[in-house]
Protein backbone atom coordinates (compact mmCIF):
# COMPACT_ATOMS: atom_id res chain seq x y z
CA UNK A 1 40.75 94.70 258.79
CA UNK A 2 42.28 92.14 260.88
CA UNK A 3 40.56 89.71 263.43
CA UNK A 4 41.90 86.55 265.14
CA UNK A 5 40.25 83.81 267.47
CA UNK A 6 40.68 80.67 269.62
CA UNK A 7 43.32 77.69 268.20
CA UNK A 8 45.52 80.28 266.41
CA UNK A 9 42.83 81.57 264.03
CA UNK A 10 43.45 84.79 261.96
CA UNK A 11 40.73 86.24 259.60
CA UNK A 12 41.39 89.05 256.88
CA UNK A 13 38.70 91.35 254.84
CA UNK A 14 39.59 93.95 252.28
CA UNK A 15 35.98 94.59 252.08
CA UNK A 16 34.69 96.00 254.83
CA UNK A 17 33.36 92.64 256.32
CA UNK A 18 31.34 91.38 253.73
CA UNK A 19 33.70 88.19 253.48
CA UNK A 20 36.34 87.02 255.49
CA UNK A 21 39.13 84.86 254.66
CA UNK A 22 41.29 82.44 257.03
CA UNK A 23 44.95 83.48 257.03
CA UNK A 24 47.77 81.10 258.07
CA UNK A 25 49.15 81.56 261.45
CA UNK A 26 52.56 81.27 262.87
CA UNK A 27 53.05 77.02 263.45
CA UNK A 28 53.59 76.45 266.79
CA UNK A 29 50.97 78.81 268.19
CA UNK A 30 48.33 77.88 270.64
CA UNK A 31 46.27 81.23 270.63
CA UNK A 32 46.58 85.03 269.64
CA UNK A 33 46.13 87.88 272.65
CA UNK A 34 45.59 90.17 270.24
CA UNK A 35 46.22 91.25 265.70
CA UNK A 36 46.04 94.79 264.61
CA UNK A 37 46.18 95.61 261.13
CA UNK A 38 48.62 98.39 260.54
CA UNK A 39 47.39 98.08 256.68
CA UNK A 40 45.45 95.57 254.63
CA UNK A 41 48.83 93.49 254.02
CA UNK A 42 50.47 94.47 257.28
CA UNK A 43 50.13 93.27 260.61
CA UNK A 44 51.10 93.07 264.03
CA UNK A 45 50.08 89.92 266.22
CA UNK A 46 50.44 88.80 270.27
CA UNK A 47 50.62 84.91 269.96
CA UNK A 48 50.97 82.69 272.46
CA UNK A 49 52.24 78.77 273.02
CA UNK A 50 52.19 76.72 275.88
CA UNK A 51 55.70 77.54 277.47
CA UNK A 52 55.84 81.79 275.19
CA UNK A 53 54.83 84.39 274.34
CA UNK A 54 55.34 86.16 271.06
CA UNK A 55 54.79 89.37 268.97
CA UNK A 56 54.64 88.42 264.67
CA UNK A 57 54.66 91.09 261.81
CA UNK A 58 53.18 90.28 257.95
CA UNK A 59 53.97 92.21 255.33
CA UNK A 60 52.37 89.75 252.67
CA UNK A 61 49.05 89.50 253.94
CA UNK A 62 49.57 86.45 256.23
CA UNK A 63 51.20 84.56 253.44
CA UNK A 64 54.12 84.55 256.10
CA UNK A 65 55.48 85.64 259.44
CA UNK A 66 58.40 86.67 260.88
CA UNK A 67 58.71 86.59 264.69
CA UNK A 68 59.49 89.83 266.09
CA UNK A 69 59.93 88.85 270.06
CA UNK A 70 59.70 86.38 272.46
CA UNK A 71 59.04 86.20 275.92
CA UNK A 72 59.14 83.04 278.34
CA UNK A 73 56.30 83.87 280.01
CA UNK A 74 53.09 82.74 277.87
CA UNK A 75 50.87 85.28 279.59
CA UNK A 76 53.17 88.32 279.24
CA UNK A 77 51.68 89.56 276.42
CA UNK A 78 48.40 88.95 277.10
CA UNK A 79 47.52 93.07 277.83
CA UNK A 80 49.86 94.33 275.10
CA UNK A 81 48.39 96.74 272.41
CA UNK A 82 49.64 98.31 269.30
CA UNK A 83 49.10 101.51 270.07
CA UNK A 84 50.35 103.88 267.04
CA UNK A 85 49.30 101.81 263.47
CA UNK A 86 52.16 103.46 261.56
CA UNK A 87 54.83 103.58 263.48
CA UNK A 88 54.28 99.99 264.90
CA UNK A 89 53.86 101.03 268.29
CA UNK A 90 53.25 98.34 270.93
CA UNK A 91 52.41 98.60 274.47
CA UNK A 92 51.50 97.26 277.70
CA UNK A 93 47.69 98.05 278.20
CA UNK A 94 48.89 99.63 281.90
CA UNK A 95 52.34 100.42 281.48
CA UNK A 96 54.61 103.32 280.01
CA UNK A 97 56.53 100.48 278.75
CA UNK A 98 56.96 100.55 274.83
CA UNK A 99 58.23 98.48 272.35
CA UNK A 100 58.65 99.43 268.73
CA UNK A 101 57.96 96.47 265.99
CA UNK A 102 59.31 98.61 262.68
């Protein structure tokens, strides 16, 4: 399981919650909308800096990240989901409007 916070923070468990452990986010990155764990090494983030925003994938476990999109407007991810774990599915919380992060 996945869970982020204020200030860019990202937290990991591979035991059901007992412990948590800090992962490194993106540099750069003033906050996350949102992390979904698509697997206990993979995940999909909604970050966001002062001026952008942007969707991240991990493979590693949050060893690193690889910036998937960008968007000018900080808050226009701020709603987005990922909707289908597998498949990398990620959506607007009210829109039809997709985007697939493979």
């Amino acid at each position: 399981a996945w869970a982020a916070g204020n200030g860019g923070t990202v937290l990991r468990t591979t035991d059901g919650g007992t412990t948590w452990t800090p992962v490194t986010s993106p540099s750069g990155i003033d906050g996350v909308y949102n992390i979904e764990g698509v697997s206990e090494s993979t995940a999909i983030a909604c970050l966001y800096a002062a001026s952008n925003a942007r969707l991240y994938r991990t493979t590693d476990g949050g060893t690193s990240w690889t910036q998937v999109y960008q968007n000018t407007d900080a808050a226009a991810l701020s709603a987005w989901k990922t909707a289908a774990k597998a498949s990398g599915l990620v959506t607007p919380a009210r829109s039809r409007r997709r985007m697939r992060i493979a």
